[in-house]
Protein backbone atom coordinates (compact mmCIF):
# COMPACT_ATOMS: atom_id res chain seq x y z
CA UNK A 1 0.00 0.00 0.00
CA UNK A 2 1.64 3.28 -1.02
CA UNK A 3 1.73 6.18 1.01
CA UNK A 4 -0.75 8.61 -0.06
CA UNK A 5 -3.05 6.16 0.38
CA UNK A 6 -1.88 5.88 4.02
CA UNK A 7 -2.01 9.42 4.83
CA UNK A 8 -5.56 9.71 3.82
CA UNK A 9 -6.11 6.57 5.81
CA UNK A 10 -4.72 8.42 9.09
CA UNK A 11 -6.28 12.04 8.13
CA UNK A 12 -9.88 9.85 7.76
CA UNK A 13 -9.29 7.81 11.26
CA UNK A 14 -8.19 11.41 13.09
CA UNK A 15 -11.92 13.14 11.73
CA UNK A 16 -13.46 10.13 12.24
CA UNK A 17 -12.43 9.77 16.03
CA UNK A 18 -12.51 13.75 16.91
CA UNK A 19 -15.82 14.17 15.16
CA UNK A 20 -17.04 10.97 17.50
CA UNK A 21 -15.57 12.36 20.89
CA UNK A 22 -16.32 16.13 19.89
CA UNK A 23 -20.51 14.95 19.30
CA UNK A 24 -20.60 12.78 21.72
CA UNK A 25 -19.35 15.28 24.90
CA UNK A 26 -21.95 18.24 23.35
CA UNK A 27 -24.80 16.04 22.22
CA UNK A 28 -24.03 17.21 18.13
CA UNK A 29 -26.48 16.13 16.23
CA UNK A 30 -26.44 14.65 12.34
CA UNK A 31 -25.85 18.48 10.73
CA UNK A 32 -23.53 19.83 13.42
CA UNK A 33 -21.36 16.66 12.97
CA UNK A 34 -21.77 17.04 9.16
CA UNK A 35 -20.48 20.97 10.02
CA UNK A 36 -17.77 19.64 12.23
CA UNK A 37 -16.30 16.82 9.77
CA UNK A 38 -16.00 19.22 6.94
CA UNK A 39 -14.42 21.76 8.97
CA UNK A 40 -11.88 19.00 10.17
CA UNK A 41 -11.17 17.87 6.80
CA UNK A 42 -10.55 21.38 5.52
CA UNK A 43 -8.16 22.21 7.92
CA UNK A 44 -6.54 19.23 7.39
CA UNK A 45 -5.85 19.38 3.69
CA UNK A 46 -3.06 19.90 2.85
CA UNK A 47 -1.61 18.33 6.76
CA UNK A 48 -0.50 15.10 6.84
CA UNK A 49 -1.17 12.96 9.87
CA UNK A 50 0.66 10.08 10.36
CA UNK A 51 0.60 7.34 13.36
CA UNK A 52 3.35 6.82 15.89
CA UNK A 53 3.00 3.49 16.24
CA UNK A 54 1.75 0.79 14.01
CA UNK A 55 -2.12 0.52 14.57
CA UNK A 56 -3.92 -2.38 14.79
CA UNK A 57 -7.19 -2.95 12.55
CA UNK A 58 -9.59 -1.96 15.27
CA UNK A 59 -12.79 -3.11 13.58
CA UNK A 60 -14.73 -0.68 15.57
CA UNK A 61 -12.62 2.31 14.02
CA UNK A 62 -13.57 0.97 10.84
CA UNK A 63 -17.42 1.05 11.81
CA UNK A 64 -16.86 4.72 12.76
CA UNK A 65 -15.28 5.87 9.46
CA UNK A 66 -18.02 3.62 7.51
CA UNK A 67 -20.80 4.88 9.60
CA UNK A 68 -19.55 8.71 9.00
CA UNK A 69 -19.27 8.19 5.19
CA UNK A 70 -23.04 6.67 5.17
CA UNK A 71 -23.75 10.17 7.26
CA UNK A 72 -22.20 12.18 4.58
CA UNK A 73 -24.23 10.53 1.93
CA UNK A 74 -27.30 11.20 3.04
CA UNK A 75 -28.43 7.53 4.56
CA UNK A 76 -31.78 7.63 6.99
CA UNK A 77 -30.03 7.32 10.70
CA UNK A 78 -32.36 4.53 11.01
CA UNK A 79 -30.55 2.69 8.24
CA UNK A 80 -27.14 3.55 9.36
CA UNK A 81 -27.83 2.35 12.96
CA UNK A 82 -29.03 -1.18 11.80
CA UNK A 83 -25.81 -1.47 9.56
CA UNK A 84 -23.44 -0.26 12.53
CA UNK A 85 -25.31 -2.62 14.69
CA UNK A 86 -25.09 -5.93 12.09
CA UNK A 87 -21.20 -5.22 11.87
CA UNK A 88 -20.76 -4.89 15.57
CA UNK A 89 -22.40 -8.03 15.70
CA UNK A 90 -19.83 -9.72 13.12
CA UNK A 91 -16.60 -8.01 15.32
CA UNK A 92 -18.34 -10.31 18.44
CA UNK A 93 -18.15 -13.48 16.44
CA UNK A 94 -14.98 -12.80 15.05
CA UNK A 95 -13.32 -10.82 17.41
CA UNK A 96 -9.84 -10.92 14.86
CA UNK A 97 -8.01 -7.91 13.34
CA UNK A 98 -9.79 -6.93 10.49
CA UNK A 99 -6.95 -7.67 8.29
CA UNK A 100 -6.83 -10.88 8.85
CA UNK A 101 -10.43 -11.92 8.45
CA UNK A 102 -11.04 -14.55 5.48
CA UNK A 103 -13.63 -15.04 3.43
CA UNK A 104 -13.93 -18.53 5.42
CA UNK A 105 -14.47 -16.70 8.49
CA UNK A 106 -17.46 -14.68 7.11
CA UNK A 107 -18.76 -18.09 5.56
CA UNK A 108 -18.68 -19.46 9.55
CA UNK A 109 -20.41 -16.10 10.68
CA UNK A 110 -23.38 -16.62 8.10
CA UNK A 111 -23.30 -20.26 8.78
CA UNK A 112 -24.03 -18.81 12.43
CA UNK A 113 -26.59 -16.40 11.71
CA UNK A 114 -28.66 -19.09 9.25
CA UNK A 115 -30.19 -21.18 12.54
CA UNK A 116 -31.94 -18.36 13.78
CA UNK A 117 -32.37 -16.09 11.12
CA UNK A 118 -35.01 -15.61 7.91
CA UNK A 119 -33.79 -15.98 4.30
CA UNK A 120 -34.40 -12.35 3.75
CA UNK A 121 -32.95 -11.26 7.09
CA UNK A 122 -29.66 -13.56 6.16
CA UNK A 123 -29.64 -12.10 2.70
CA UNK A 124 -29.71 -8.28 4.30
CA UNK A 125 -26.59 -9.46 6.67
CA UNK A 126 -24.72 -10.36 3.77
CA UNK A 127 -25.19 -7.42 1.85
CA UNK A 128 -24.33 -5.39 4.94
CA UNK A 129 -21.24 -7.24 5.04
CA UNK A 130 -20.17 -6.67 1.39
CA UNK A 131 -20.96 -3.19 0.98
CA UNK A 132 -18.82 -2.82 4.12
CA UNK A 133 -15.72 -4.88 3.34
CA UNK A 134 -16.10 -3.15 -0.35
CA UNK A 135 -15.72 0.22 1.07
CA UNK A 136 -12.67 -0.73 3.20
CA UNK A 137 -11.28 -2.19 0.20
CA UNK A 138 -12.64 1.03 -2.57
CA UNK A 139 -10.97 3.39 0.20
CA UNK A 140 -7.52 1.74 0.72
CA UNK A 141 -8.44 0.90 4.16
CA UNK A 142 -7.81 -2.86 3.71
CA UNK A 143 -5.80 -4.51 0.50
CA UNK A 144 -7.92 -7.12 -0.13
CA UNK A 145 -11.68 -7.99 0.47
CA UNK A 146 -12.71 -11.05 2.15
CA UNK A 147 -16.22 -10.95 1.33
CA UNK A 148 -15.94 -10.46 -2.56
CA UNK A 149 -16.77 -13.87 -3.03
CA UNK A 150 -19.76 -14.39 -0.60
CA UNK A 151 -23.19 -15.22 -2.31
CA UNK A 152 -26.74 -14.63 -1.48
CA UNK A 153 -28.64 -17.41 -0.28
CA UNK A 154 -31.61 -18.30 -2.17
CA UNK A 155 -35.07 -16.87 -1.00
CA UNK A 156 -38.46 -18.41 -1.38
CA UNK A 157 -40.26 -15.86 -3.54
CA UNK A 158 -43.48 -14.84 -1.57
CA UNK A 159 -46.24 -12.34 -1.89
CA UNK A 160 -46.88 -9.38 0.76
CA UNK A 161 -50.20 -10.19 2.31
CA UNK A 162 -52.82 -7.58 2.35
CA UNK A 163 -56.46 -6.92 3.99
CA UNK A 164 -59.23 -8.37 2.40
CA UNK A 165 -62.17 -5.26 1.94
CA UNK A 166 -64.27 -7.41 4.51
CA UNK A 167 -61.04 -6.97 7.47
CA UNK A 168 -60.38 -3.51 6.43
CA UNK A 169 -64.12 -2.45 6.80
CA UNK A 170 -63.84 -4.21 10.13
CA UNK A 171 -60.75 -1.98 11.31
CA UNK A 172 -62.04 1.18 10.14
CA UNK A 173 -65.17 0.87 12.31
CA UNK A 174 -62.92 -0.23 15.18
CA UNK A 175 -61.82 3.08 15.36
CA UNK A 176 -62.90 4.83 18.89
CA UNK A 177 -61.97 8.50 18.22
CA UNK A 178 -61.34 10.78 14.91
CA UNK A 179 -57.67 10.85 15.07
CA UNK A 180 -57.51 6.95 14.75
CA UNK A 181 -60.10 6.80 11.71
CA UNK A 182 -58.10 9.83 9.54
CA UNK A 183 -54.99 8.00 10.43
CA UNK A 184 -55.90 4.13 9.04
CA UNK A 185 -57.67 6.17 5.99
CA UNK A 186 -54.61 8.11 5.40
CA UNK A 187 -52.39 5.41 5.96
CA UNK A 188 -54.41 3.01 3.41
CA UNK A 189 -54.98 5.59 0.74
CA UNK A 190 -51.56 7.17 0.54
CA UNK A 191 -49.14 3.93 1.37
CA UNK A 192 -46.84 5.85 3.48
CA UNK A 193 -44.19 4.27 5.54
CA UNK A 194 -44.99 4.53 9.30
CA UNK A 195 -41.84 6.80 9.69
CA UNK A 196 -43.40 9.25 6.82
CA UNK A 197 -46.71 8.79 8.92
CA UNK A 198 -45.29 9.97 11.81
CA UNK A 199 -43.29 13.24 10.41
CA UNK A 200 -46.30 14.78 8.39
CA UNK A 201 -46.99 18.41 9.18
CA UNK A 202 -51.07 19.74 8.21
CA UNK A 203 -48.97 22.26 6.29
CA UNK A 204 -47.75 18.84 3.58
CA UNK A 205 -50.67 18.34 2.76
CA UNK A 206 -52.46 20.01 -0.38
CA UNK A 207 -56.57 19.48 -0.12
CA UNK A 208 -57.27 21.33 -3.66
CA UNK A 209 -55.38 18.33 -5.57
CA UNK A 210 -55.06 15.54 -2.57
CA UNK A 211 -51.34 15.27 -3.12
CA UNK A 212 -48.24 16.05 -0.91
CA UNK A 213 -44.81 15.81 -0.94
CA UNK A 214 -42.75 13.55 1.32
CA UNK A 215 -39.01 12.75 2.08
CA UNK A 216 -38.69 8.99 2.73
CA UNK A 217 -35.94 6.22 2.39
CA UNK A 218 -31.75 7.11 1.39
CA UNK A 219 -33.49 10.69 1.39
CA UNK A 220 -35.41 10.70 -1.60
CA UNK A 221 -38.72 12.92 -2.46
CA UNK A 222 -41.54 12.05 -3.93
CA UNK A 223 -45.21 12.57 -4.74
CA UNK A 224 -48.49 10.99 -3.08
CA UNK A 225 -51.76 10.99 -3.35
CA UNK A 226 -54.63 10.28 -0.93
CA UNK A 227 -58.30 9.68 -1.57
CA UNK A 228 -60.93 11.83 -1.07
CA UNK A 229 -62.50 9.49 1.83
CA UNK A 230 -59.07 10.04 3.71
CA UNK A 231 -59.96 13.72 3.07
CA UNK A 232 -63.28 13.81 4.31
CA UNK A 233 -61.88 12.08 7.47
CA UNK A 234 -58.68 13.99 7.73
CA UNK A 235 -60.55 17.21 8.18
CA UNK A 236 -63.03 15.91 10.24
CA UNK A 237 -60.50 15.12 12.49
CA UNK A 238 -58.30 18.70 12.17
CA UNK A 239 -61.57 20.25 12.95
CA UNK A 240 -62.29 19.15 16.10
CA UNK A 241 -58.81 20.00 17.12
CA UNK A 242 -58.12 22.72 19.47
CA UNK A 243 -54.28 22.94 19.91
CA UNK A 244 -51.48 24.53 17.81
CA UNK A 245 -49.20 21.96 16.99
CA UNK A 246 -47.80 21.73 13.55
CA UNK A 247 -47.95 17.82 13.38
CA UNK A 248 -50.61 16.06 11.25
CA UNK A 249 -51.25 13.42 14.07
CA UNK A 250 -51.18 14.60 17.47
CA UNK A 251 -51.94 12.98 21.08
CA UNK A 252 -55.87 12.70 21.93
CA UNK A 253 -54.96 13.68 25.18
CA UNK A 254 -53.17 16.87 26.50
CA UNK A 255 -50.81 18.57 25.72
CA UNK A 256 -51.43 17.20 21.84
CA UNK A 257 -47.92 16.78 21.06
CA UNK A 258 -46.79 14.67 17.84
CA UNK A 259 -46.80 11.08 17.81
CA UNK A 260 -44.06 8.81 17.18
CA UNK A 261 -43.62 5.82 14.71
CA UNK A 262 -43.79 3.71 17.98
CA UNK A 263 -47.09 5.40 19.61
CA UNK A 264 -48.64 5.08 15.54
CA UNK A 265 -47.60 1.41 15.98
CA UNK A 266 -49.41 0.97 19.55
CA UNK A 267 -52.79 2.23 18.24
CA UNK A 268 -52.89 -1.25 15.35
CA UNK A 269 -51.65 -3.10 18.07
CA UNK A 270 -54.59 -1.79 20.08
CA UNK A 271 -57.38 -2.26 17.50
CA UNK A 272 -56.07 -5.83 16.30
CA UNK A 273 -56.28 -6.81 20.05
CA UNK A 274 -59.87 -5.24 20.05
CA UNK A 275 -60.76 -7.62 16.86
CA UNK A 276 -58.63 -10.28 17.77
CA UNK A 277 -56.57 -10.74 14.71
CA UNK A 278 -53.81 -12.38 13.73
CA UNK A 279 -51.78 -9.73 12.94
CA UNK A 280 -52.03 -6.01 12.01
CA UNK A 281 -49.47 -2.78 11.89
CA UNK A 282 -48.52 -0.06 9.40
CA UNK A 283 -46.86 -1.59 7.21
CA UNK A 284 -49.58 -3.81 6.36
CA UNK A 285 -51.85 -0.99 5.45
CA UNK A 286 -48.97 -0.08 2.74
CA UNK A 287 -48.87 -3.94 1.47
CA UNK A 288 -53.33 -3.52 0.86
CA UNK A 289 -52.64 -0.02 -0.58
CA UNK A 290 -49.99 -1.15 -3.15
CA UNK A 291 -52.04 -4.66 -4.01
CA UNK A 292 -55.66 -2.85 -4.33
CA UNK A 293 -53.36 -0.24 -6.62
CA UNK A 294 -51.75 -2.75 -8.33
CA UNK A 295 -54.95 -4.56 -9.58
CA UNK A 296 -55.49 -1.70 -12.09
CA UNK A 297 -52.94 0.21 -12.13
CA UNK A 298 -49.43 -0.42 -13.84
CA UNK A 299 -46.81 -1.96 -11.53
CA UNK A 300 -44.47 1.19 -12.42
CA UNK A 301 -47.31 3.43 -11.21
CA UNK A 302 -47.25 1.14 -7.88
CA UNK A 303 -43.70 1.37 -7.60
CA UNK A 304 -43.21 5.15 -7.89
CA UNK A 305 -46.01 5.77 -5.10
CA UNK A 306 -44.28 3.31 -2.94
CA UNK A 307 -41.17 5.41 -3.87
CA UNK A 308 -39.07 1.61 -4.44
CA UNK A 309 -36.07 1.92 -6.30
CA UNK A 310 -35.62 -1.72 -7.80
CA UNK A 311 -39.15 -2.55 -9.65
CA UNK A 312 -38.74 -5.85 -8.20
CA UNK A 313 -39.38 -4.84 -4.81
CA UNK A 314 -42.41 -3.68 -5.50
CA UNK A 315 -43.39 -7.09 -7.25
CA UNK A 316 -43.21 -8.42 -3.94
CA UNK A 317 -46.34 -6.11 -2.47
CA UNK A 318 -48.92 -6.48 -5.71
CA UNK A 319 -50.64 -9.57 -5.87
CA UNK A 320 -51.64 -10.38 -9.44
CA UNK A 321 -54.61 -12.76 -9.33
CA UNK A 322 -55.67 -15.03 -11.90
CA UNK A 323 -58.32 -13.03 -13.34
CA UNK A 324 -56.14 -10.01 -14.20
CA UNK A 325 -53.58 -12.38 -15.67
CA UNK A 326 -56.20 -14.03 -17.76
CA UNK A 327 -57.96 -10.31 -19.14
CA UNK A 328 -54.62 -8.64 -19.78
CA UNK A 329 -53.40 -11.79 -21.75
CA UNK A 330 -57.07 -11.67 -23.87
CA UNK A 331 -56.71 -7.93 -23.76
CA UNK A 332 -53.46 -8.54 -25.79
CA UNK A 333 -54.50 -9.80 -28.79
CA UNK A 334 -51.57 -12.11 -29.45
């Protein structure tokens, strides 16, 4: 390894670890430590830092500078924190200098994870692990990358289930209050995330058109529409309101402040107890959304509502039955 690359090895482990102590002791948050890192690396240009003594490959450095270059581009904290958290995990298992990790040790580590963990939830690990080691490797970090070769175990393709009409009718009326009703209408008709759910100001939301603008996953925009029933319920609900708070979905109780993802989360745990069902939570509502949408609509229509990047995502959450199958083949004319 030559030794530019090592000097912007050492400049990149100095930010790294000053912009961690630094935010840490003051409580920074994401844009004061975005402030503080670029500062660092300005004044730092055109210094060279170099180390003492030979350092180790502290895998938990490594995290650090990874986790501050997914900061930089933009990556949901959410995301970044379940990344951080899946390599931390890997460093237990291991617990070896990074540079001497193998590809056969990863193999043992997924090996590991496969007795207690989904197909999907493997197959997330994995890429975790690649994009990591990749990085290391892309940056000069590391010389070569263990996990280049590891594959993707094979998933069993299934569908996202959805509400039947029948269910859905049955939540909707299990609604006690106003807030509750707006929010499973809203939720259906618009197929927002819980997290978008849970950051939506009155002011997003455009009545003359029934469309709004929302910032979702890796920090992309885009534009959704609700239904006029949502609507109808949605200002219902704003109307009986009596406090001042920004937030599209507030506490029923005083002092009306903004509720969370997890609160949103409690209230479908509430009403499925209340109907006893199997199962029922945000997320589902977005599965029912995008297969009601996708039995008329075109799956690219689907997909850019959802706001999915890979199209075959959002083959997973539309159901195509039999009978659209059968009229779009007539419809054809082959």
């Amino acid at each position: 390894m030559d030794a530019a690359v090592n000097t912007v090895n050492y400049n990149e482990r100095f930010i790294t670890k000053v912009v961690k102590e630094i935010s840490s002791k003051f409580n920074f948050n994401v844009i004061q430590q975005r402030v503080l890192n670029d500062v660092l690396y300005k004044c730092t240009q055109n210094v060279e830092i170099i180390a003492l003594e030979k350092e180790e490959g502290d895998f938990l450095t490594y995290i650090d500078i990874y986790a501050n270059s997914m900061r930089l581009e933009g990556l949901a904290p959410g995301t970044i924190r379940n990344k951080c958290y899946s390599l931390k995990e890997l460093n237990r298992y291991l617990e070896k200098d990074i540079n001497k990790i193998s590809v056969a040790d990863l193999k043992m580590y997924i090996l590991h994870k496969q007795s207690n963990c989904k197909q999907s939830t493997l197959n997330t690990i994995i890429t975790t692990i690649k994009a990591f080691f990749s990085f290391l490797c892309d940056e000069g970090y590391i010389e070569t990358n263990p996990s280049r070769k590891l594959k993707k175990v094979k998933e069993e393709k299934r569908l996202r289930k959805s509400l039947s009409d029948v269910t859905l009718e049955q939540v909707r009326l299990a609604c006690n209050n106003k807030r509750d009703r707006a929010l499973i209408e809203f939720a259906y008709s618009s197929g927002l995330r819980v997290s978008e759910l849970a950051k939506l100001d009155i002011k997003d939301l455009d009545f003359s058109s029934n469309k709004l603008s929302v910032v979702g996953k890796g920090n992309k925009e885009r534009n959704v529409m609700f239904s006029d029933i949502a609507k109808f319920y949605i200002k219902q609900y704003l109307d009986e309101r009596t406090d001042n708070d920004p937030a599209l979905f507030v506490s029923v109780k005083k002092p009306y402040k903004r509720i969370g993802k997890r609160a949103i989360e409690k209230r479908f745990t509430k009403i499925k107890d209340l109907l006893n069902m199997k199962e029922l939570y945000p997320h589902l509502l977005r599965h029912t959304f995008a297969t009601k949408l996708a039995s008329t609509a075109d799956i690219t229509v689907v997909q850019k509502l959802l706001g999915h990047t890979n199209i075959n995502t959002t083959m997973l959450y539309a159901e195509v039955n039999d009978d659209k199958v059968n009229y779009q083949y007539k419809a054809s004319k082959l």
